[in-house]
Protein backbone atom coordinates (compact mmCIF):
# COMPACT_ATOMS: atom_id res chain seq x y z
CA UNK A 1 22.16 25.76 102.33
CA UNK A 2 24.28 26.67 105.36
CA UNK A 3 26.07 30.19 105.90
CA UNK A 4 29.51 30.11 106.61
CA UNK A 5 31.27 32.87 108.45
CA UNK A 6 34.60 33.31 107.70
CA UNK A 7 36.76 32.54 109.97
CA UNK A 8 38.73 36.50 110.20
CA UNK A 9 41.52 36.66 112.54
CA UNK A 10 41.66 39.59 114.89
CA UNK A 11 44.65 42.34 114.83
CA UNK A 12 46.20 42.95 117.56
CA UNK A 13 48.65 45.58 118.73
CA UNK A 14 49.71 48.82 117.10
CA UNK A 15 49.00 49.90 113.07
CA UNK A 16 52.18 51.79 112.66
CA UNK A 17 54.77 50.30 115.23
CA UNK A 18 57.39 52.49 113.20
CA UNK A 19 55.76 55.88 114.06
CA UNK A 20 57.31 55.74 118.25
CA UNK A 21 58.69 58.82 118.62
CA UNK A 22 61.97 59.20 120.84
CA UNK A 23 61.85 61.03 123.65
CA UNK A 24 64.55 63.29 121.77
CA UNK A 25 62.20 64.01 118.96
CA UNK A 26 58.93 64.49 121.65
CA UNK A 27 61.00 67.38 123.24
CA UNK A 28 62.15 68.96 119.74
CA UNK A 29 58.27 68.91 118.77
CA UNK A 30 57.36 70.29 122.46
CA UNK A 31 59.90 73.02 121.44
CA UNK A 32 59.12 74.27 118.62
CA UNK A 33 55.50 74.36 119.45
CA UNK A 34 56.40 76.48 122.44
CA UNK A 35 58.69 78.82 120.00
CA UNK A 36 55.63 78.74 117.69
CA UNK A 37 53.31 79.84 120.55
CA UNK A 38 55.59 82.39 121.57
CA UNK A 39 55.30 83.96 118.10
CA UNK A 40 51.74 84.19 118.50
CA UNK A 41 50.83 85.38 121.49
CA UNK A 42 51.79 89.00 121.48
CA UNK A 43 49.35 89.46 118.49
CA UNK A 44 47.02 88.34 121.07
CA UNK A 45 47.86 90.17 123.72
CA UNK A 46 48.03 92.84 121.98
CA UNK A 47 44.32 92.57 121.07
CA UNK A 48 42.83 91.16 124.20
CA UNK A 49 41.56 93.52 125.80
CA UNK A 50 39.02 95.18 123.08
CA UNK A 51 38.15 92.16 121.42
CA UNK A 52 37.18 90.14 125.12
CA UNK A 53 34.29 92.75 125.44
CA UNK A 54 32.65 92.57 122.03
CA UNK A 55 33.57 88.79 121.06
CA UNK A 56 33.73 87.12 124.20
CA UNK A 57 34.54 83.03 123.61
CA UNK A 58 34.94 83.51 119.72
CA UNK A 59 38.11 81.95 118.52
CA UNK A 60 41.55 84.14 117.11
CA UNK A 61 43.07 82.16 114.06
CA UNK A 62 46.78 84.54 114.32
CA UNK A 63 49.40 83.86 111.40
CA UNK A 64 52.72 85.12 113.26
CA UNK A 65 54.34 86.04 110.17
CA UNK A 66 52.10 88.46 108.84
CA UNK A 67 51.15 89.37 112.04
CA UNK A 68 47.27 88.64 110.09
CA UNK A 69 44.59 87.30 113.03
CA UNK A 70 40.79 86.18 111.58
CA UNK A 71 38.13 86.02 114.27
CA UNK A 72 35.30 84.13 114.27
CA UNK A 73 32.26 81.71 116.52
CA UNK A 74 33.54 78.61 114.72
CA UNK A 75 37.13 77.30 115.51
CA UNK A 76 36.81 75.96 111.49
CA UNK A 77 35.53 79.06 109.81
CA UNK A 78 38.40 81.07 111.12
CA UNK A 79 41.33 78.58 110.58
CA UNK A 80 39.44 78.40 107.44
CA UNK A 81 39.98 82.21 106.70
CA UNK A 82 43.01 82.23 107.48
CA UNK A 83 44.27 79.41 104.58
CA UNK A 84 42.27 81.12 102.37
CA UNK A 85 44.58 84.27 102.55
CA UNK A 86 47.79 82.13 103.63
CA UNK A 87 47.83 78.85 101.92
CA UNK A 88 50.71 77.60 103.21
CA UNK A 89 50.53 79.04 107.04
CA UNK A 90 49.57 77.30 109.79
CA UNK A 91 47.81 79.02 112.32
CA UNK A 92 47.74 79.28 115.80
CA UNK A 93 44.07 78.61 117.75
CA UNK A 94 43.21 81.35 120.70
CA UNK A 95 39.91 81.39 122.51
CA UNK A 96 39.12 85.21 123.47
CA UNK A 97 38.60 85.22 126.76
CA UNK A 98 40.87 85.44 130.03
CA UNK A 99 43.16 82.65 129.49
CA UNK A 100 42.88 82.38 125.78
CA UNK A 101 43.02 78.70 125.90
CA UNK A 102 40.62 76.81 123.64
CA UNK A 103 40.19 73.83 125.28
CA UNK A 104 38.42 72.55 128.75
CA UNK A 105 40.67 70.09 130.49
């Protein structure tokens, strides 16, 4: 008996051709990140400068409604804490250190 393989034809080009944003719709999202940011920050700020010498490269989950922040090591366990008390919230990620950014480029 001899195997056949099927003969599968390959796809090719995007999944989801109607998910191209506009550039119209890329600067609204840019925006309201930025305003979203912007919220945040001053909760961080604010906190800085005690919590850099004690938790040095820990992440800052910061709900800017509440004004509610939830530190911890893990990125996950502190976005984590921070739906647990606000379901419906979407935090905002800091690193505490100098720059507060959470990311190496």
């Amino acid at each position: 008996m001899t195997n056949v393989k099927p003969n599968r034809t390959v796809r090719r080009g995007r999944l989801f051709p109607e998910i191209q944003w506009s550039e119209e719709k890329k600067a609204q999202w840019r925006a309201e990140r930025e305003a979203f940011y912007q919220r945040c920050k001053p909760t961080f700020d604010r906190l800085k400068p005690e919590l850099i010498k004690t938790h040095y490269n820990w992440y800052m989950a910061v709900e800017p409604d509440s004004g509610d922040y939830f530190i911890d090591n893990d990125d996950m366990v502190a976005t984590k804490m921070c739906r647990q008390k606000h379901p419906n919230a979407i935090p905002f990620m800091f690193r505490i250190n100098n720059t507060g950014a959470c990311g190496t480029i």
